[in-house]
C-alpha atoms as a PDB file:
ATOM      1  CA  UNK A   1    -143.481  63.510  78.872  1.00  0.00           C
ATOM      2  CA  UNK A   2    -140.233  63.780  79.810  1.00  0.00           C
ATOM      3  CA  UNK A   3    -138.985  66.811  77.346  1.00  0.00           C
ATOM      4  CA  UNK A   4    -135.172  66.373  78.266  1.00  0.00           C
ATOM      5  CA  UNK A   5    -135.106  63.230  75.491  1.00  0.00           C
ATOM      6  CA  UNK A   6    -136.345  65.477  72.936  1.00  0.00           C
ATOM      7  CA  UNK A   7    -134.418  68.916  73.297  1.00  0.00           C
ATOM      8  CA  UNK A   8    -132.655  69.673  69.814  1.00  0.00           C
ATOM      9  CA  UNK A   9    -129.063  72.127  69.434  1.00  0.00           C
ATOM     10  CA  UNK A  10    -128.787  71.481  65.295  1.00  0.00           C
ATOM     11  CA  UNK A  11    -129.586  75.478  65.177  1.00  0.00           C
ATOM     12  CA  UNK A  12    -127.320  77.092  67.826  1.00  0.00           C
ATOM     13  CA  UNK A  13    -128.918  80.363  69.460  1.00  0.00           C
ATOM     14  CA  UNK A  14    -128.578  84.201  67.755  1.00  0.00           C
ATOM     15  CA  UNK A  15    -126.837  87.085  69.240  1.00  0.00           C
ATOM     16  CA  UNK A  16    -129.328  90.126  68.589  1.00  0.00           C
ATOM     17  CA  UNK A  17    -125.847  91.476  67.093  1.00  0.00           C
ATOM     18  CA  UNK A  18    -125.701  89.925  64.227  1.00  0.00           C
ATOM     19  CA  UNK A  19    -126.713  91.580  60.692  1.00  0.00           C
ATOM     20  CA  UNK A  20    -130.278  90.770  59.390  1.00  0.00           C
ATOM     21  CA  UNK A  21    -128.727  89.565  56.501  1.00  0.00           C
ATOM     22  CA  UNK A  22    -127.074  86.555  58.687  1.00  0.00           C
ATOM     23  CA  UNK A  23    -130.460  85.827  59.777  1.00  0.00           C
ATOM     24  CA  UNK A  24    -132.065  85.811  56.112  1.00  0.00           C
ATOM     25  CA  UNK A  25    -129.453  83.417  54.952  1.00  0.00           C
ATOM     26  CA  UNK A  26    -130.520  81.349  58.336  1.00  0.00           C
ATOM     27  CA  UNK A  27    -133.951  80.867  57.565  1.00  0.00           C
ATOM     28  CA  UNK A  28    -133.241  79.878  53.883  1.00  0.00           C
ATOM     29  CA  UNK A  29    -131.480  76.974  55.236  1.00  0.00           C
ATOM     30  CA  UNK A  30    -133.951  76.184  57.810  1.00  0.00           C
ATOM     31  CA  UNK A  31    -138.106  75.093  57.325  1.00  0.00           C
ATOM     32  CA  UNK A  32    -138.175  76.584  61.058  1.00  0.00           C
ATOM     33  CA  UNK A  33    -140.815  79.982  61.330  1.00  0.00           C
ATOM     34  CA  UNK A  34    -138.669  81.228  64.452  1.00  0.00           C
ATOM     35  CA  UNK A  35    -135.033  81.741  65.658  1.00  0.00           C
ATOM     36  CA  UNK A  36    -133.770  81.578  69.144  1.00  0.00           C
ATOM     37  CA  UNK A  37    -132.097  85.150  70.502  1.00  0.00           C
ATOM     38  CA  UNK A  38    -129.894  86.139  72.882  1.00  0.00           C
ATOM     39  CA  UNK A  39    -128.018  89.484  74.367  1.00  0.00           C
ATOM     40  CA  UNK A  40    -125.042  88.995  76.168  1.00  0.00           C
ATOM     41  CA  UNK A  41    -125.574  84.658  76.403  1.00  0.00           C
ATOM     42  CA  UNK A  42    -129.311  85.392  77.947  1.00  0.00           C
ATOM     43  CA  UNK A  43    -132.245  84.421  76.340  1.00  0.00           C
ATOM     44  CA  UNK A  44    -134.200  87.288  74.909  1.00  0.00           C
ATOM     45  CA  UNK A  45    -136.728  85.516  73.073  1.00  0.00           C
ATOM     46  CA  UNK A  46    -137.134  84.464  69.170  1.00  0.00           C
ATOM     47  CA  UNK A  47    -137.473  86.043  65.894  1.00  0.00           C
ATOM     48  CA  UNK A  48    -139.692  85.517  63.186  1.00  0.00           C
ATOM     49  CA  UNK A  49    -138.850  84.493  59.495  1.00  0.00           C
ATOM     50  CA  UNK A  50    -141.836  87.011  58.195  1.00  0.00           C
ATOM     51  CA  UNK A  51    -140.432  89.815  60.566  1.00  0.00           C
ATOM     52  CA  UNK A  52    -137.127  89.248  59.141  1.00  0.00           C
ATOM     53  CA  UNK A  53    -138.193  89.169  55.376  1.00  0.00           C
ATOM     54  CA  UNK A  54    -139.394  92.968  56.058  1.00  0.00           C
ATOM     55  CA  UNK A  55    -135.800  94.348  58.027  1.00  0.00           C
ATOM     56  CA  UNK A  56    -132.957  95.961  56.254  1.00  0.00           C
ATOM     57  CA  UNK A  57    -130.456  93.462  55.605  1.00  0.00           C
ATOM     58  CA  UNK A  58    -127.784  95.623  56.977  1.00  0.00           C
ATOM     59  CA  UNK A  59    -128.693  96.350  59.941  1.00  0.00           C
ATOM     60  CA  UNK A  60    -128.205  94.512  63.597  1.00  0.00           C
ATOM     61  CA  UNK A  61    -131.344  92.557  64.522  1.00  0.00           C
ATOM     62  CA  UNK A  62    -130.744  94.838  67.626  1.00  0.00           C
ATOM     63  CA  UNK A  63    -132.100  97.870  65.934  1.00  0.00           C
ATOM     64  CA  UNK A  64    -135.591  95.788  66.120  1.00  0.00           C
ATOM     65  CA  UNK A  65    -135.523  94.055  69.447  1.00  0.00           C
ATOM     66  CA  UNK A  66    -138.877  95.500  69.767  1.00  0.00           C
ATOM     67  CA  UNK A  67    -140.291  92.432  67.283  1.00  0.00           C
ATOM     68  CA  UNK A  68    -139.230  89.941  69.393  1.00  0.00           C
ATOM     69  CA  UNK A  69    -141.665  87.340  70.615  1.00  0.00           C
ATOM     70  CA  UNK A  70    -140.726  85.841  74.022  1.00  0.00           C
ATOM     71  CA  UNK A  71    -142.644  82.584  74.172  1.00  0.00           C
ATOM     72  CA  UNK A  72    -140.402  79.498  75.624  1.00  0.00           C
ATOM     73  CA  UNK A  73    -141.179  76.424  78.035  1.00  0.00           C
ATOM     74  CA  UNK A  74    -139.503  74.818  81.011  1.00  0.00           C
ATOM     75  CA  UNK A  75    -137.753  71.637  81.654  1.00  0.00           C
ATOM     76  CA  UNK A  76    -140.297  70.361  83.540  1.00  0.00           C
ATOM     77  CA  UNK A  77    -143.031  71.399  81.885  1.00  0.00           C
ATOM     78  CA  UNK A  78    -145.787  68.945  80.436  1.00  0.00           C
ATOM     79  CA  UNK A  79    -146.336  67.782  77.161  1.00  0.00           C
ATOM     80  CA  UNK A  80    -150.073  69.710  77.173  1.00  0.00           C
ATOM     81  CA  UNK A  81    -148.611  72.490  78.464  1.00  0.00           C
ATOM     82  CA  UNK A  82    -146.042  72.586  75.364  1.00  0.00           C
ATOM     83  CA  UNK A  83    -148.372  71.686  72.721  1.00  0.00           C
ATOM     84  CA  UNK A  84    -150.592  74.791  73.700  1.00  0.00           C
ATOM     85  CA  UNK A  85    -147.595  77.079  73.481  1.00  0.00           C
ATOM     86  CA  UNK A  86    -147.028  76.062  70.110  1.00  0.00           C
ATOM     87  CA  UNK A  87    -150.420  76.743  68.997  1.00  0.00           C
ATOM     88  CA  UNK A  88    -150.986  80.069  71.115  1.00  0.00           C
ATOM     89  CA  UNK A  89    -147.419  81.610  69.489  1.00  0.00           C
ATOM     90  CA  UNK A  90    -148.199  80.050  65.505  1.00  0.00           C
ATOM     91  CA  UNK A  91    -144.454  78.341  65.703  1.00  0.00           C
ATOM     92  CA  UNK A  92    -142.908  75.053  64.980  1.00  0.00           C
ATOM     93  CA  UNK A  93    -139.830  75.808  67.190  1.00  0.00           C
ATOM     94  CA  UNK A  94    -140.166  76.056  70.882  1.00  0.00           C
ATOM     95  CA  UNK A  95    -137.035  77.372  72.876  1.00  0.00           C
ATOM     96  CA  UNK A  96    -136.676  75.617  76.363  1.00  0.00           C
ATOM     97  CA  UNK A  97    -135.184  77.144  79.162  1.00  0.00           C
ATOM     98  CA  UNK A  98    -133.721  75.210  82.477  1.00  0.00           C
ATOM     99  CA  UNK A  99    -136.091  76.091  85.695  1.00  0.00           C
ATOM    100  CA  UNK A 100    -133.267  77.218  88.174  1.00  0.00           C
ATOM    101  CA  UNK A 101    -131.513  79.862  86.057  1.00  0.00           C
ATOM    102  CA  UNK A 102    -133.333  80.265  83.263  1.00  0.00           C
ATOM    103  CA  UNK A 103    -130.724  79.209  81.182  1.00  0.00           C
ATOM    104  CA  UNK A 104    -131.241  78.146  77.200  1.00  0.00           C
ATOM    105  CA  UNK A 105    -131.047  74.534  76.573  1.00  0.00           C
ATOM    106  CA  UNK A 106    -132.078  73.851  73.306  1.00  0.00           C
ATOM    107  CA  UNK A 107    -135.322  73.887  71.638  1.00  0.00           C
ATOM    108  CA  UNK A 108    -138.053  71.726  70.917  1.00  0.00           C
ATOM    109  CA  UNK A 109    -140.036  70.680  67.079  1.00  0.00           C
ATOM    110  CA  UNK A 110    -143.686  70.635  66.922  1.00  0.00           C
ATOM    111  CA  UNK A 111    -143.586  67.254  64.942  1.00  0.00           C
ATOM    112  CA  UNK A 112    -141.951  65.549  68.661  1.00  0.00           C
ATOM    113  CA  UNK A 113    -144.475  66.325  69.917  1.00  0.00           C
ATOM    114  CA  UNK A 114    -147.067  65.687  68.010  1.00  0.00           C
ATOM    115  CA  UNK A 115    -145.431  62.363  67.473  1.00  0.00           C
ATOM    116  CA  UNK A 116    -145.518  61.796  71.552  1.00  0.00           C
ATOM    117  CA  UNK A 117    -148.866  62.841  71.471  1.00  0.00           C
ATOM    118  CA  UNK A 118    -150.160  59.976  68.552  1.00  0.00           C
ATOM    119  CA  UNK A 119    -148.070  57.266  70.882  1.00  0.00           C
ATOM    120  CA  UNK A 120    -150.469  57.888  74.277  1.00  0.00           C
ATOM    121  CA  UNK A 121    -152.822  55.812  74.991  1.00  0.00           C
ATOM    122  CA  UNK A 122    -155.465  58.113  74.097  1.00  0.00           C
ATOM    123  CA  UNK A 123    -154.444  57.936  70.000  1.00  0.00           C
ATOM    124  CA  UNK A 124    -152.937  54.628  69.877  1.00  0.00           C
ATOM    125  CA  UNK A 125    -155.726  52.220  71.811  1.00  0.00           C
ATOM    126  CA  UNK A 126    -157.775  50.634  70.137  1.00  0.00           C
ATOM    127  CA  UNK A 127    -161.408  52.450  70.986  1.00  0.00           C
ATOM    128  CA  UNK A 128    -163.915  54.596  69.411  1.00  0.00           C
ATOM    129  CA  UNK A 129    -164.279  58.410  69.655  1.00  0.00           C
ATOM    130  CA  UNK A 130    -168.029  59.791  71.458  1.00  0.00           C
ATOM    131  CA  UNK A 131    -168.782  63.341  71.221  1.00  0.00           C
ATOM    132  CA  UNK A 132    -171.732  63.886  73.724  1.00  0.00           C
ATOM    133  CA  UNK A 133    -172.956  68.097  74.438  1.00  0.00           C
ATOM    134  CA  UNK A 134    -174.370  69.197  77.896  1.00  0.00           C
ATOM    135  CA  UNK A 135    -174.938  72.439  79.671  1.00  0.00           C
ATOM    136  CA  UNK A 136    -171.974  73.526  81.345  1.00  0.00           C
ATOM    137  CA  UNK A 137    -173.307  73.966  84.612  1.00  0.00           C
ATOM    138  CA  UNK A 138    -174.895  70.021  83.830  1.00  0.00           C
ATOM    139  CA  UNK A 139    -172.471  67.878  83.026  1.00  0.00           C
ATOM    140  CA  UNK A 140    -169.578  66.403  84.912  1.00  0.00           C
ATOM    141  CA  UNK A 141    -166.327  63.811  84.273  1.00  0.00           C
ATOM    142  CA  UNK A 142    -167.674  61.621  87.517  1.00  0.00           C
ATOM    143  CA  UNK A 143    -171.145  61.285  85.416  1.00  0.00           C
ATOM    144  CA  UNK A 144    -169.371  60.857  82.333  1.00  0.00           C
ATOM    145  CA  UNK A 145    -166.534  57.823  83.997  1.00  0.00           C
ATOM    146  CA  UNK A 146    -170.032  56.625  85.573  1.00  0.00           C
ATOM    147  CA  UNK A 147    -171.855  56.186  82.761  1.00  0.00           C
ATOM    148  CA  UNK A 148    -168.735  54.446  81.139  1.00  0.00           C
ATOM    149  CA  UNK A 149    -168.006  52.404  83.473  1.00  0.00           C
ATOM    150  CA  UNK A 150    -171.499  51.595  84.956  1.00  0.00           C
ATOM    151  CA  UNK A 151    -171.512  49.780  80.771  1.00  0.00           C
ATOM    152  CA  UNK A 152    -168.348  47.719  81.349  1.00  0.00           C
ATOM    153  CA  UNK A 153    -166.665  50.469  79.111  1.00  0.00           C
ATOM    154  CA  UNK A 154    -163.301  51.971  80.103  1.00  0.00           C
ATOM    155  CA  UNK A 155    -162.072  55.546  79.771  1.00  0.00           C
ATOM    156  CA  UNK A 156    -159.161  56.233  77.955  1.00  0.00           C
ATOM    157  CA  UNK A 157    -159.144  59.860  77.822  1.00  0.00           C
ATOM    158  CA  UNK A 158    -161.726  62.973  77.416  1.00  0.00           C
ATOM    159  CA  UNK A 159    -161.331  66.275  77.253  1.00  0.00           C
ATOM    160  CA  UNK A 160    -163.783  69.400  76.552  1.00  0.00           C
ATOM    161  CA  UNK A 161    -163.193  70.026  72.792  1.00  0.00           C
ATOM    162  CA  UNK A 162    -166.042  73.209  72.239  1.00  0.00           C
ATOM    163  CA  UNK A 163    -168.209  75.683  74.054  1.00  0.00           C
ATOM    164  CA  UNK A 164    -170.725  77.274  72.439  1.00  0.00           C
ATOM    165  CA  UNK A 165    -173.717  79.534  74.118  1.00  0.00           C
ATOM    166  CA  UNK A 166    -173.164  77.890  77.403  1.00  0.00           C
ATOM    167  CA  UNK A 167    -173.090  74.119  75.945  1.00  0.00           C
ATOM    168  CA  UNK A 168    -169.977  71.683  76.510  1.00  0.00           C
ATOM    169  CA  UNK A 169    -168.884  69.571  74.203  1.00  0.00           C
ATOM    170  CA  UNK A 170    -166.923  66.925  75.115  1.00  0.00           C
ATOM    171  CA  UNK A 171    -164.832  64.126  73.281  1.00  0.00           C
ATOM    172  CA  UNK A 172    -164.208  61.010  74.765  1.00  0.00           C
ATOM    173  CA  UNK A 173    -162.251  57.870  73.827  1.00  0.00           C
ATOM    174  CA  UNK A 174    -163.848  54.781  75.236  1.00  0.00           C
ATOM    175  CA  UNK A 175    -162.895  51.052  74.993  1.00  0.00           C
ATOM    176  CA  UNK A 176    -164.913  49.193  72.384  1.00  0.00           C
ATOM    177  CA  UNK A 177    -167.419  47.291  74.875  1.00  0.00           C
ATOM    178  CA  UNK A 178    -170.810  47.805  75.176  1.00  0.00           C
ATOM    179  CA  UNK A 179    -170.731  50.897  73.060  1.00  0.00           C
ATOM    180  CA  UNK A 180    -174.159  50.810  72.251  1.00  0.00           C
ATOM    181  CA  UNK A 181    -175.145  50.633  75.729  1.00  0.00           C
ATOM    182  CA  UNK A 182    -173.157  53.523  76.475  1.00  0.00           C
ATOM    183  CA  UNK A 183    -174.660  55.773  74.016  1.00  0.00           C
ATOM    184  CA  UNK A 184    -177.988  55.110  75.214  1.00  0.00           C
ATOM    185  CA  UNK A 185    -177.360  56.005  78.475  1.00  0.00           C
ATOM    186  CA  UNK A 186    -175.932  58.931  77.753  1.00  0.00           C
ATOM    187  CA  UNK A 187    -179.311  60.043  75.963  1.00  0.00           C
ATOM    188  CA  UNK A 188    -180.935  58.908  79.670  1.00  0.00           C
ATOM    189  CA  UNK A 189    -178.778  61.172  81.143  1.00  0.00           C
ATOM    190  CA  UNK A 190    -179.708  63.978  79.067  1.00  0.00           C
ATOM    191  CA  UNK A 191    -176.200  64.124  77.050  1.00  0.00           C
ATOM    192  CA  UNK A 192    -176.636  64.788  73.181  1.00  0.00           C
ATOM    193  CA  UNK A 193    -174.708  62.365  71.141  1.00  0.00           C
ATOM    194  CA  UNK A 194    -173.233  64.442  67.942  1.00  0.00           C
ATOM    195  CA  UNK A 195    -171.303  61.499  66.769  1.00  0.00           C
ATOM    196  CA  UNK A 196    -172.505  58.882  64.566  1.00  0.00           C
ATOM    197  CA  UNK A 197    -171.811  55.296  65.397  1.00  0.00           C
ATOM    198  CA  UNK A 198    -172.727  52.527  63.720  1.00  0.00           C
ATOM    199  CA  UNK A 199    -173.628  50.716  66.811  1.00  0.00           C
ATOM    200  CA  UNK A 200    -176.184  52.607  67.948  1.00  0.00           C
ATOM    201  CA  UNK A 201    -179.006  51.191  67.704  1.00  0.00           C
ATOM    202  CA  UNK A 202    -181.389  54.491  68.356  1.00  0.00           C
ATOM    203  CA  UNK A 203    -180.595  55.663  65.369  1.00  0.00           C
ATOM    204  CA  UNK A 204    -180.883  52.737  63.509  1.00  0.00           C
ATOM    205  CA  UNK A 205    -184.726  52.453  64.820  1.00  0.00           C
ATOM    206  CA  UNK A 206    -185.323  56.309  63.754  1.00  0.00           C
ATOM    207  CA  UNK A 207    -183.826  55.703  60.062  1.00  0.00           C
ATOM    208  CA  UNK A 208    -186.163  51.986  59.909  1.00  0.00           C
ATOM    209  CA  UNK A 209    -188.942  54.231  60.920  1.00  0.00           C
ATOM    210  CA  UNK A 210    -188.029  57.408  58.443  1.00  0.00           C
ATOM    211  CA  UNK A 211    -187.574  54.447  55.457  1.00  0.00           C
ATOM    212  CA  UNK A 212    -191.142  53.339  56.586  1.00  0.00           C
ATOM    213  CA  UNK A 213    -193.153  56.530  56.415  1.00  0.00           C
ATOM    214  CA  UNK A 214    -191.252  57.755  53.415  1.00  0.00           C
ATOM    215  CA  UNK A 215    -192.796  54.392  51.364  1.00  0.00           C
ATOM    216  CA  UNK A 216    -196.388  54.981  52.812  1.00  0.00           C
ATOM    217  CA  UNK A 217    -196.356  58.298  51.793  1.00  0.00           C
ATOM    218  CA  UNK A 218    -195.336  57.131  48.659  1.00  0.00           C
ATOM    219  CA  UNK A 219    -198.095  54.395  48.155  1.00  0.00           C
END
């Protein structure tokens, strides 16, 4: 993702010298939960609406530089690296700074790049999700691609989405083919499916078999 394409200036920077009262009327024009700050034209990091709400109106926001959160991403940063920022720091603004001098450029929304993240390949292919759990010290991606692949499936993406008591689970997007096939190799392999498909065929043969003893039990 190249993040130049998507910097935003509609909200210029704040000087840490303005009133909090500037800053209230600010955020009651804007649907963003942080401001961008600076001190003498250097980024000093941003300033949240619910830390406003709570700060006498007449005073300079400099009297509370102490509540400032300095989260911000680079230039050349990638588009995971960004998206965890926004969730680690709870914001929908994202201040972006130039990787020479540091300088502000702008800032990024976290609907961009949410709406990059729906065009990859991994959202937008056609495919079906597998969640499969293994011991963390069991599993690998080479096993995983292998098993895949070994089923004329491709892989379009996978990434570990839990751990839990020393079990990985991991999500995987795979091309529709042999699907089936897949998941029963991954049961070979000692993976534990936790998705439901409706191509797969193993658990098909266990309901069949449930439906069967439930009516002889019932006879």
């Amino acid at each position: 993702m190249n993040i130049t394409h998507y910097i935003i200036n509609d909200v210029s920077i704040q000087s840490t010298e303005q009133n909090i009262e500037e800053f209230k009327k600010l955020f009651n024009e804007l649907t963003y939960s942080h401001i961008p700050v600076e001190r003498n034209g250097i980024f000093v990091g941003c300033i949240a609406e619910n830390d406003v709400r709570c700060f006498d109106k007449n005073k300079p926001l400099s009297d509370y530089e102490y509540s400032l959160e300095t989260f911000f991403v680079r230039e050349s940063d990638n588009w995971l690296d960004i998206l965890e920022s926004f969730t680690k720091n709870n914001t929908n603004l994202m201040p972006v700074l130039a990787d020479e001098d540091n300088k502000y450029l702008g800032y990024l929304e976290i609907s961009d790049v949410l709406a990059f993240l729906s065009e990859t390949p991994f959202m937008d292919s056609p495919g079906a999700i597998v969640v499969v759990e293994k011991g963390l010290k069991d599993y690998s991606f080479s096993e995983i691609s292998q098993i895949i692949e070994s089923n004329e499936g491709k892989v379009l993406g996978a990434f570990i989405s839990n751990i839990n008591n020393d079990v990985a689970e991991i999500t995987i997007k795979i091309g529709l083919l042999g699907l089936n096939e897949i998941i029963q190799t991954f049961r070979r392999y000692s993976y534990k499916v936790v998705s439901t498909h409706q191509e797969d065929v193993f658990l098909k043969n266990l309901k069949e078999r449930s439906d069967y003893l439930d009516k002889y039990l019932n006879i």
